[in-house]
Protein backbone atom coordinates (compact mmCIF):
# COMPACT_ATOMS: atom_id res chain seq x y z
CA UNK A 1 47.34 96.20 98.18
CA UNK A 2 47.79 92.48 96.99
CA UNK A 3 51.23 91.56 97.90
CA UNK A 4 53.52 89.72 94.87
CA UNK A 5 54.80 86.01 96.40
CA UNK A 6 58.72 85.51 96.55
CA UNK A 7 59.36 81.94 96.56
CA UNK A 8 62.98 80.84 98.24
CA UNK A 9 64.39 77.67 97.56
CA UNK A 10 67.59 76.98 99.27
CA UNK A 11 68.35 74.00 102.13
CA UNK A 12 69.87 76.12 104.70
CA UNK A 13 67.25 77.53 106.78
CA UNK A 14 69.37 80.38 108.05
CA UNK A 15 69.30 82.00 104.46
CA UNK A 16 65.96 80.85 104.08
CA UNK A 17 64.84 83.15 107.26
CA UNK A 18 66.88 85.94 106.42
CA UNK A 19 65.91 86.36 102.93
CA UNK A 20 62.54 86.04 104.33
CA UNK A 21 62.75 88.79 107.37
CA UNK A 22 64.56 91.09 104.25
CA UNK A 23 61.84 90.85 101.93
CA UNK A 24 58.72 90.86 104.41
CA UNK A 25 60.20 94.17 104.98
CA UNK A 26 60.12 95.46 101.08
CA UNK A 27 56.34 94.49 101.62
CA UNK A 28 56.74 90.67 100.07
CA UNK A 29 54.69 87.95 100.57
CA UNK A 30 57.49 85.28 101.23
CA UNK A 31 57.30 81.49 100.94
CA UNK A 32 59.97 78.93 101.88
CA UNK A 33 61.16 75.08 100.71
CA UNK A 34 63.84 73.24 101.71
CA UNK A 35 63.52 70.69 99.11
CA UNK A 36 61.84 70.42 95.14
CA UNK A 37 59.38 68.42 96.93
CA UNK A 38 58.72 71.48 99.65
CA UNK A 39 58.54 73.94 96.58
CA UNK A 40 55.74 72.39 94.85
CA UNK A 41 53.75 72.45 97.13
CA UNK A 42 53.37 75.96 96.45
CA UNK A 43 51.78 76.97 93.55
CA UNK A 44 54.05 77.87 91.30
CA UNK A 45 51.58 79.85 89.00
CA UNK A 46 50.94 82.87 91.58
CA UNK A 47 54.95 83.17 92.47
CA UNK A 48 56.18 86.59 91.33
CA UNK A 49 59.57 85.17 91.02
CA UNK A 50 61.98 82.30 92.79
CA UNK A 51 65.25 82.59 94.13
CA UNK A 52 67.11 79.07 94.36
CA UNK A 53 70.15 77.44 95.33
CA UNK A 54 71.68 76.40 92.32
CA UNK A 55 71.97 72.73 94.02
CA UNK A 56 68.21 72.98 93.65
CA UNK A 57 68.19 74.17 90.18
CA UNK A 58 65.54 71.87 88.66
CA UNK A 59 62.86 74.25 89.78
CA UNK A 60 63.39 75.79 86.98
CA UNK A 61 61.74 73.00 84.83
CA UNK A 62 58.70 73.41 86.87
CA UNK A 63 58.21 76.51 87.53
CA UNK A 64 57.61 77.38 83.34
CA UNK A 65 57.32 81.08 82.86
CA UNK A 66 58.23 82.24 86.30
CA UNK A 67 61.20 84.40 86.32
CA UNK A 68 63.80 82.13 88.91
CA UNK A 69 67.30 83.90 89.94
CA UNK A 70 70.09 81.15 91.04
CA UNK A 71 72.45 81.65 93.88
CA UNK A 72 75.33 79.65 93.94
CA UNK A 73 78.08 79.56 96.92
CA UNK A 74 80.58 77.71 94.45
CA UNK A 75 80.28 80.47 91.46
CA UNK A 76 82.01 80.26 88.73
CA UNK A 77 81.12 81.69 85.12
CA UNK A 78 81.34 78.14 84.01
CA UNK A 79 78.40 77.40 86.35
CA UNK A 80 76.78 80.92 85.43
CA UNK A 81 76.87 80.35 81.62
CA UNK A 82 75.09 76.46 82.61
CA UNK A 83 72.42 78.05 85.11
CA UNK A 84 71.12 80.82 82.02
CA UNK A 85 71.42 78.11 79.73
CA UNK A 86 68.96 76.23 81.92
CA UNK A 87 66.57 78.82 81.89
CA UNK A 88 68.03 80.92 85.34
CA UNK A 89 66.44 84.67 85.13
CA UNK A 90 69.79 85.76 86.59
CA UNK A 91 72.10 84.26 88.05
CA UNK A 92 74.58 85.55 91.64
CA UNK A 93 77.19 84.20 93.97
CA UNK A 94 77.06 84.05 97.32
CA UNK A 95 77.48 85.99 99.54
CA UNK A 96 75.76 88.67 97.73
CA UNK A 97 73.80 92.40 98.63
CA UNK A 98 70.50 91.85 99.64
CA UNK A 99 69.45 95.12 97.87
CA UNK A 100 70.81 93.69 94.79
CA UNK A 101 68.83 90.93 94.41
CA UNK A 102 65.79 92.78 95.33
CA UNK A 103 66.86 95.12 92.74
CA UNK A 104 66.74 92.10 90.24
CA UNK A 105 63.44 90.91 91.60
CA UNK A 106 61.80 94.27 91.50
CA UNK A 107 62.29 94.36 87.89
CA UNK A 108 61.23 91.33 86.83
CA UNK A 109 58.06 91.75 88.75
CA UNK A 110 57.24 94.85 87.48
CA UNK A 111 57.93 93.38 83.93
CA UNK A 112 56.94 90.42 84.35
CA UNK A 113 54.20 88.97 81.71
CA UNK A 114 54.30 92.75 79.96
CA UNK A 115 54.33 92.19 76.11
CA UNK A 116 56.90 94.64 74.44
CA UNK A 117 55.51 97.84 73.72
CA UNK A 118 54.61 97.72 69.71
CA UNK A 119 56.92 100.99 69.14
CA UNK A 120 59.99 102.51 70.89
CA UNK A 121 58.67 105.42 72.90
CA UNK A 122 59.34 108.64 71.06
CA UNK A 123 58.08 111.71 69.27
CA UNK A 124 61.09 113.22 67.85
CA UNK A 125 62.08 112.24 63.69
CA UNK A 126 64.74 110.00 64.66
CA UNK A 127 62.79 107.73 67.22
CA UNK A 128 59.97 107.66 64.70
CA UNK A 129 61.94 106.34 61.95
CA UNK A 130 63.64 103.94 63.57
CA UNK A 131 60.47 102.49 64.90
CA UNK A 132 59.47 102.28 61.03
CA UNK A 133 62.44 100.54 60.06
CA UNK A 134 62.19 98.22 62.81
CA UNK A 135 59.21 97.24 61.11
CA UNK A 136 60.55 96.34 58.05
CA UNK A 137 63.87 94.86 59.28
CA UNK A 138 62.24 92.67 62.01
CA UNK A 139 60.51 89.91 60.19
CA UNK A 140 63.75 89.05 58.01
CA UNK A 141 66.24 87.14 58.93
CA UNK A 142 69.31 89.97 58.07
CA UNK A 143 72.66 90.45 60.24
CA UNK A 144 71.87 93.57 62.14
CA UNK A 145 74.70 96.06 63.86
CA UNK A 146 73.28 98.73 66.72
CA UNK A 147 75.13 101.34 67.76
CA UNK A 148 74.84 104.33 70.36
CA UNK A 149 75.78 105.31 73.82
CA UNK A 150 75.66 103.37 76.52
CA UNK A 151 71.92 103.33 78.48
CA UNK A 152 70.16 104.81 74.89
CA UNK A 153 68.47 101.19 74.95
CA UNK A 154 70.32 98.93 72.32
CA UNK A 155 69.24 95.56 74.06
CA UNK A 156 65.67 96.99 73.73
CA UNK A 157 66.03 97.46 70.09
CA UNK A 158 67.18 94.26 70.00
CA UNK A 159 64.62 92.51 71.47
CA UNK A 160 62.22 94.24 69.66
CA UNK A 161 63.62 92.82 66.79
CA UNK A 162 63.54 89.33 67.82
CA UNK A 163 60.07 89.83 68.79
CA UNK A 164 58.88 90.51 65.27
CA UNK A 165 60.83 87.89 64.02
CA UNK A 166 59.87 83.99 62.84
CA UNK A 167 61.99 82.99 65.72
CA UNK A 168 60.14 85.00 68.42
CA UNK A 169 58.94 81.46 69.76
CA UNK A 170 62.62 80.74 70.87
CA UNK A 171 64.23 82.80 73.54
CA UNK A 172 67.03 85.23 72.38
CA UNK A 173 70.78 84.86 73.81
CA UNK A 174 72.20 87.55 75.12
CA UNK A 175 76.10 88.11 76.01
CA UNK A 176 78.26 91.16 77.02
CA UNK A 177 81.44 90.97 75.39
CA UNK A 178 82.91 93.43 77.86
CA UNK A 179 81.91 91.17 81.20
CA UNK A 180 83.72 87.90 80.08
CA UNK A 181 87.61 87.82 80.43
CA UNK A 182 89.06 87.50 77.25
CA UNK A 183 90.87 84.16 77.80
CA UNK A 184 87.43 82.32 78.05
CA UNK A 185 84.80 83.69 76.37
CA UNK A 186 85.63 81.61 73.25
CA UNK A 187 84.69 78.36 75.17
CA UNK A 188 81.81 80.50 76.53
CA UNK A 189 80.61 81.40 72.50
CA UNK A 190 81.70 78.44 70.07
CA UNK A 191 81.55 75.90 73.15
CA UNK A 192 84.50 73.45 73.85
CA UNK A 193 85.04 69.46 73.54
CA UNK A 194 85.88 67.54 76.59
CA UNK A 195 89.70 66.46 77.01
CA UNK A 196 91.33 70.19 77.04
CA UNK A 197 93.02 71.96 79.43
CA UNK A 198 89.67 74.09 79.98
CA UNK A 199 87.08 70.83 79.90
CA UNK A 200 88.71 67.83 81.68
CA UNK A 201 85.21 66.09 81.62
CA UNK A 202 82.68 66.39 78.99
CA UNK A 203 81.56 68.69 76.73
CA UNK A 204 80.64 72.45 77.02
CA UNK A 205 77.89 74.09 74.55
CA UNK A 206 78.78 77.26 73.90
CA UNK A 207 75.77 80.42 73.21
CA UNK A 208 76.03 80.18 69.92
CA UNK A 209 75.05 76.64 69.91
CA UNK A 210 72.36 77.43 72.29
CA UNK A 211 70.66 80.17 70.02
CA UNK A 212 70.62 77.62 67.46
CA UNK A 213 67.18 78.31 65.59
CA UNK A 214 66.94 82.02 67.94
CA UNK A 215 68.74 84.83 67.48
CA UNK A 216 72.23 85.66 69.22
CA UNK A 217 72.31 89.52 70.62
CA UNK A 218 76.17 90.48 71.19
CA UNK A 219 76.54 93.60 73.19
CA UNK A 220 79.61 95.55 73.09
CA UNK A 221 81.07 93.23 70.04
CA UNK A 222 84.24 95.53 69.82
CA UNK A 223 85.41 94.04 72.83
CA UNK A 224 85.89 90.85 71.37
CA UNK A 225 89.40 89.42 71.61
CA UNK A 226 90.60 89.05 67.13
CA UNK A 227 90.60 85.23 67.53
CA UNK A 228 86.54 85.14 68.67
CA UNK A 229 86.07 87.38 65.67
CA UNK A 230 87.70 85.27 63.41
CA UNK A 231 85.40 82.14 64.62
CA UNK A 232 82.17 84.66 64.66
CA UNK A 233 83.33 85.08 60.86
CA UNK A 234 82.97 81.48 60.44
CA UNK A 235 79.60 81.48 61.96
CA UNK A 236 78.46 84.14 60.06
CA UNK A 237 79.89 83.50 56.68
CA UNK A 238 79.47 79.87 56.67
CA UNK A 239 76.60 78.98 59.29
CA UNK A 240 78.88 76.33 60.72
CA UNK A 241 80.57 76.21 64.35
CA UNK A 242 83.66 74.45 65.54
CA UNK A 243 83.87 74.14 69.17
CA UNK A 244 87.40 74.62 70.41
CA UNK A 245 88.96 71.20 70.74
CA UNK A 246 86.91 69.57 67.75
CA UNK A 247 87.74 69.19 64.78
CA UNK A 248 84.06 68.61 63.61
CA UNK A 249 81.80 71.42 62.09
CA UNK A 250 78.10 71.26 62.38
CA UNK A 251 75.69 73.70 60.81
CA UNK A 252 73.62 76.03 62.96
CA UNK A 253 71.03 78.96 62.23
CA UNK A 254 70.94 81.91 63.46
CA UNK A 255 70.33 85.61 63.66
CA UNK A 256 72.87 87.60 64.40
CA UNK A 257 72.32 91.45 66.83
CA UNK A 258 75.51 92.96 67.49
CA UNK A 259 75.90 96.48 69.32
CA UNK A 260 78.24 98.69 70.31
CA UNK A 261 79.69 102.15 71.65
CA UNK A 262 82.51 102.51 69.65
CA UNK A 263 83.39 102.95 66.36
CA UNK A 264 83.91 99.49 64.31
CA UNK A 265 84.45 100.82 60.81
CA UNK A 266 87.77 103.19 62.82
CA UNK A 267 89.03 100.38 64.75
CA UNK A 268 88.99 97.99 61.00
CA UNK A 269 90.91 100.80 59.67
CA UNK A 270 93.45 100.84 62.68
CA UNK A 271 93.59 96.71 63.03
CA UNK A 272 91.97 96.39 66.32
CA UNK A 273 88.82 95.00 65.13
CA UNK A 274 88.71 92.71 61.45
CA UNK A 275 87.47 94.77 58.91
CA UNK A 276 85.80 91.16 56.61
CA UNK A 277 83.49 90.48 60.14
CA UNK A 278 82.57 94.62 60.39
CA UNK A 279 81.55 93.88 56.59
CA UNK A 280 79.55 91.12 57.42
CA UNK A 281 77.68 92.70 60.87
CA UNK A 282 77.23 96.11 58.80
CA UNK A 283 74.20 94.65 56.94
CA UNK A 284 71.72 96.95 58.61
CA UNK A 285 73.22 99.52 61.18
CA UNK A 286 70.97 101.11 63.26
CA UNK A 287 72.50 104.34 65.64
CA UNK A 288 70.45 105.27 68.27
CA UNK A 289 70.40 109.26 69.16
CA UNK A 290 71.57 110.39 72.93
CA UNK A 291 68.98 111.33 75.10
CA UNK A 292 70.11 114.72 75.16
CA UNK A 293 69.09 115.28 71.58
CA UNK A 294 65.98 113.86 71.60
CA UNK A 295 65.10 116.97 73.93
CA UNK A 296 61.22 116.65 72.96
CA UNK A 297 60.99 112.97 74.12
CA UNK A 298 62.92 114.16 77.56
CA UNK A 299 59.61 114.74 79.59
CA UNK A 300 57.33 112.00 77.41
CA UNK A 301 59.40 109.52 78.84
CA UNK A 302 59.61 110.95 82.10
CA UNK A 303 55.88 111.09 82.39
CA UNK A 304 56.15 107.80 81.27
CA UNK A 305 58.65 106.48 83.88
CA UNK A 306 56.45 108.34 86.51
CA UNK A 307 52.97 106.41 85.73
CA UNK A 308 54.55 103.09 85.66
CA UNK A 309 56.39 103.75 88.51
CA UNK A 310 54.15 105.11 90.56
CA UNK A 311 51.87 102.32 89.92
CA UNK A 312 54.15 99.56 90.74
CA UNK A 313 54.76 101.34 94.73
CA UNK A 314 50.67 102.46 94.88
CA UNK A 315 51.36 105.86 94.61
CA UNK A 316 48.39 107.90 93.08
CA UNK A 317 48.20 111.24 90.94
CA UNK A 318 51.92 112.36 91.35
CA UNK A 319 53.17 114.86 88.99
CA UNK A 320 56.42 117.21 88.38
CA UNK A 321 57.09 120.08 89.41
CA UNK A 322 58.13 123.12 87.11
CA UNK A 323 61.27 123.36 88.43
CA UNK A 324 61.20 119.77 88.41
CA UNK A 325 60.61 119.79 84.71
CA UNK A 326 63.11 122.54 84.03
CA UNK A 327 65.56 120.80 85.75
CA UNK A 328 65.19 117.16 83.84
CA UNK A 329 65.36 119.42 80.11
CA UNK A 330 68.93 121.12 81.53
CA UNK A 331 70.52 118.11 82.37
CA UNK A 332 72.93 116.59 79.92
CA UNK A 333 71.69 112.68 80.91
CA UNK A 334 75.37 110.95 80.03
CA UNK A 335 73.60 107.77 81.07
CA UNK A 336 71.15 108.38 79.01
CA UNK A 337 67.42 106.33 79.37
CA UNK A 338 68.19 104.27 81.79
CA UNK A 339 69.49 106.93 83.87
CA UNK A 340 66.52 108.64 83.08
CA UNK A 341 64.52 105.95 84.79
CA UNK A 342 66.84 105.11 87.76
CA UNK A 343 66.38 108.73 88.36
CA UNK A 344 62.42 108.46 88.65
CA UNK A 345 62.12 105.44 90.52
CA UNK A 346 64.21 106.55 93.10
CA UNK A 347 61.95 110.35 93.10
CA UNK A 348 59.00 108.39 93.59
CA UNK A 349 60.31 106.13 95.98
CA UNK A 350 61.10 108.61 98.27
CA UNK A 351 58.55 111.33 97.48
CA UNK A 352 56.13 111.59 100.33
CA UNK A 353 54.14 114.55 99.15
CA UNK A 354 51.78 114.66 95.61
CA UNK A 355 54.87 116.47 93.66
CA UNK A 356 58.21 115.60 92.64
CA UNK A 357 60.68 118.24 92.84
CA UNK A 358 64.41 118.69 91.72
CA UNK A 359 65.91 117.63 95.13
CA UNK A 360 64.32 114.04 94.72
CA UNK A 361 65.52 113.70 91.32
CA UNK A 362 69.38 113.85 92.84
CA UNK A 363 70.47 115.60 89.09
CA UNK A 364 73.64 116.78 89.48
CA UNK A 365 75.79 118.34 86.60
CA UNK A 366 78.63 116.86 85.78
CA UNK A 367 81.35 118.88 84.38
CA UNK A 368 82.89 117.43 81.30
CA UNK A 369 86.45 117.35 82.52
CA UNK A 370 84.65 114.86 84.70
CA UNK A 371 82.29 112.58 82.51
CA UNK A 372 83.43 113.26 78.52
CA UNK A 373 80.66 112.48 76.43
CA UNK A 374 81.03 109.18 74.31
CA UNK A 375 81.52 111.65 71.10
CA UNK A 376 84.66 113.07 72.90
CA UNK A 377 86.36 109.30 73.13
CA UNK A 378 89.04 108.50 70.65
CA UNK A 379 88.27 105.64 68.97
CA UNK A 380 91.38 104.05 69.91
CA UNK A 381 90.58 104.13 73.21
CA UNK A 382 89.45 100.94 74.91
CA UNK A 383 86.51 100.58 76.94
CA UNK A 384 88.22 99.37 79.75
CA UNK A 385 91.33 102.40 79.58
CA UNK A 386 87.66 104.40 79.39
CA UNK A 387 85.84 102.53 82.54
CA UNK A 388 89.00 102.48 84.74
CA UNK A 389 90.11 106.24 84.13
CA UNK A 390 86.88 107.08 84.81
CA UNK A 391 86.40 104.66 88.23
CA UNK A 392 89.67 106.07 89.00
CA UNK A 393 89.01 109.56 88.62
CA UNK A 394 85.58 109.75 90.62
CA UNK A 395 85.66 106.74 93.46
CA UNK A 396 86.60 109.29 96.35
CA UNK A 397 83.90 111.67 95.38
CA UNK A 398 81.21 109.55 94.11
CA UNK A 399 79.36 106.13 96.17
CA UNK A 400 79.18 102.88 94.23
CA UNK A 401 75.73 103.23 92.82
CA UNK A 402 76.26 106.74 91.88
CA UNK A 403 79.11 105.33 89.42
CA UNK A 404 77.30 102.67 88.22
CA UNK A 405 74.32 105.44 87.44
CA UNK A 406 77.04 107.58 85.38
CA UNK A 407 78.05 104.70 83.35
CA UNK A 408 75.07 103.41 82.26
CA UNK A 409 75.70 99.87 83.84
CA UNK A 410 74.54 97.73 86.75
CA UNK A 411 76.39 97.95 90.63
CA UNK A 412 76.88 93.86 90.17
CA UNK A 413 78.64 94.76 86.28
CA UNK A 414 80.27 97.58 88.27
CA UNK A 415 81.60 95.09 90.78
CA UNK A 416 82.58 92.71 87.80
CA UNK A 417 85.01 94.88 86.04
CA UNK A 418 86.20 96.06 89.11
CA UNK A 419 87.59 92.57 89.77
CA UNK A 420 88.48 91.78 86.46
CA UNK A 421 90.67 95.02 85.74
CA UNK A 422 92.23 95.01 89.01
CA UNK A 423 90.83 98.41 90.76
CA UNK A 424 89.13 96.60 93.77
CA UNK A 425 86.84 98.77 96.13
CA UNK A 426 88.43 100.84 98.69
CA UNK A 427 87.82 99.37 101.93
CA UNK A 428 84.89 101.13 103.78
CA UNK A 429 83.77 102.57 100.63
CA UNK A 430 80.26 103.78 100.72
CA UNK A 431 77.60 101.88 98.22
């Protein structure tokens, strides 16, 4: 088997040789530099993907359509927001897990130069129509709001409809409102003059200047604090933006994705969200159908999962089992497609025989005293009362990943909130 090449950038050598001994093991072909100089050496054009010290971030520049993650010892979502600006893949502090990042790197490599599939995989009425409307509303230039559970694949649709769009040539923009604190993510939008208490020293560009001429993809917009939404308005209504400090307008362009979980149009009628911006992001609202009724598509996207899968760890003619299969159409999948697929990849991983049966698939049912469906949340409940109620609830039963799995989100966005809401791992905690 042709190994993929990791190249790692970084100046200390120690990190260099451990990242190396790490992924030698995963079955990477692994390539060091000190320096830019060192790195270009290499050619740049085979690498799989680069990880880089963000002191060495010009890489990026050179290395054009390899996927490059950034490591930084001095993070800071300042320095975060600058490195994905750049270009950064991804972007993690130091120190960080190993298996994370190969995580990371593992799916860019296995996605890596794959064109979006033409249609959202699906066979049931509901996928199919969407996929026709996505059609029509792609090439236009409308507002579009895109709703569902978390893990039914919202950033998907999204990108799909960037990809039909006329500004498909410029990369989309992506932010979660529900990872930035609320304190900063206006800077971190609408961008901020130099002079305040925030920017001592020059000027920040916010993402909406960035997707200037691209499209801006907001995910989980009901997080936003009232005073962002009131700027977004602005944006929106007026296709100017004010950074915070200035008191200069300039005109931008673009296309604005917004998605959520919740329920805008409820929270407008109860104040928490402004009823003038649901207006304006209600243009055309797409709602994407659970997994668990879209029972037909249950085991076309598992066979799915499984061929891609398999190919990506050389593992021929594997199959399901019936009890497999029986056990994949009871489930009640409350994390939806992507738990779908975490579910898969880890059965293949670990599968050493020609079938996959239910033990691999690790499906256990969760009660719903113990994981309420997103139907069952009042709409006046925030995401965060939902995420720490819920961390709360299962952290002495359940391991870190297994958490993550059931909410539909990364270990590192797991880790995030964690931090940010004040519910800190326990000590000794397994992962």
């Amino acid at each position: 088997m042709l190994l993929q090449t990791l190249l790692i950038v970084d100046a200390d050598a120690l990190i260099r040789s451990s990242f190396r001994a790490y992924f030698e093991h995963q079955n990477y072909k692994v390539c060091e530099a000190g320096t830019i100089d060192e790195a270009v050496r290499n050619d740049l054009s085979a690498v799989a993907a680069i990880v880089c010290d963000d002191q060495l971030i010009e890489i990026i520049k050179l290395a054009t359509g390899t996927p490059v993650i950034v490591t930084s010892a001095q993070a800071s979502l300042r320095s975060a927001v600058e490195a994905m600006k750049f270009g950064a893949t991804d972007y993690l502090a130091k120190p960080f897990d190993l298996d994370e990042l190969a995580s990371i790197i593992e799916a860019l490599t296995s996605h890596h130069n794959v064109q979006l599939p033409l249609d959202i995989l699906g066979d049931c009425e509901n996928v199919q129509a969407l996929n026709e409307q996505l059609n029509r509303v792609g090439p236009t230039d409308t507002t579009v709001l895109i709703t569902g559970e978390s893990g039914t694949g919202k950033e998907l649709v999204a990108r799909k409809i960037h990809a039909l769009s006329d500004r498909a040539n410029r990369k989309m923009i992506s932010l979660n409102c529900a990872a930035i604190p609320s304190e900063i993510i206006e800077s971190e939008l609408f961008g901020q003059e130099a002079n305040t208490s925030f920017v001592p020293e020059g000027r920040t560009t916010g993402l909406v200047e960035a997707a200037d001429g691209s499209t801006l993809f907001l995910d989980e917009i009901g997080e936003l604090s009232m005073d962002a939404q009131a700027r977004l308005l602005r944006v929106i209504q007026d296709g100017e933006l004010r950074p915070i400090g200035s008191a200069d307008s300039r005109k931008i362009s673009i296309r604005l994705i917004a998605s959520t979980h919740r329920n805008l149009q409820s929270m407008s009628e109860q104040g928490s969200f402004r009823e003038d911006l649901y207006f304006r992001l209600n243009v055309v609202k797409f709602s994407l159908t659970p997994l668990r009724e879209r029972a037909d598509d249950i085991i076309l996207l598992a066979k799915h999962f499984l061929a891609s899968t398999a190919k990506r760890y050389s593992k021929k003619k594997l199959r399901f089992s019936e009890a497999a299969i029986t056990c994949m159409m009871d489930y009640r999948w409350p994390g939806n497609v992507r738990e779908l697929e975490n579910a898969i990849q880890r059965a293949v991983i670990l599968c050493d025989r020609k079938t996959i049966s239910p033990d691999l698939l690790a499906l256990e049912q969760v009660s719903q005293a113990e994981m309420p469906s997103h139907e069952s949340i009042e709409p006046s409940v925030s995401l965060e009362h939902y995420f720490k109620n819920f961390v709360l609830k299962n952290e002495d039963k359940m391991t870190e990943t297994e958490i993550a799995e059931r909410l539909g989100i990364s270990r590192k966005a797991l880790w995030q909130r964690r931090q940010r809401l004040g519910i800190p791992r326990k000590k000794g905690k397994r992962f």
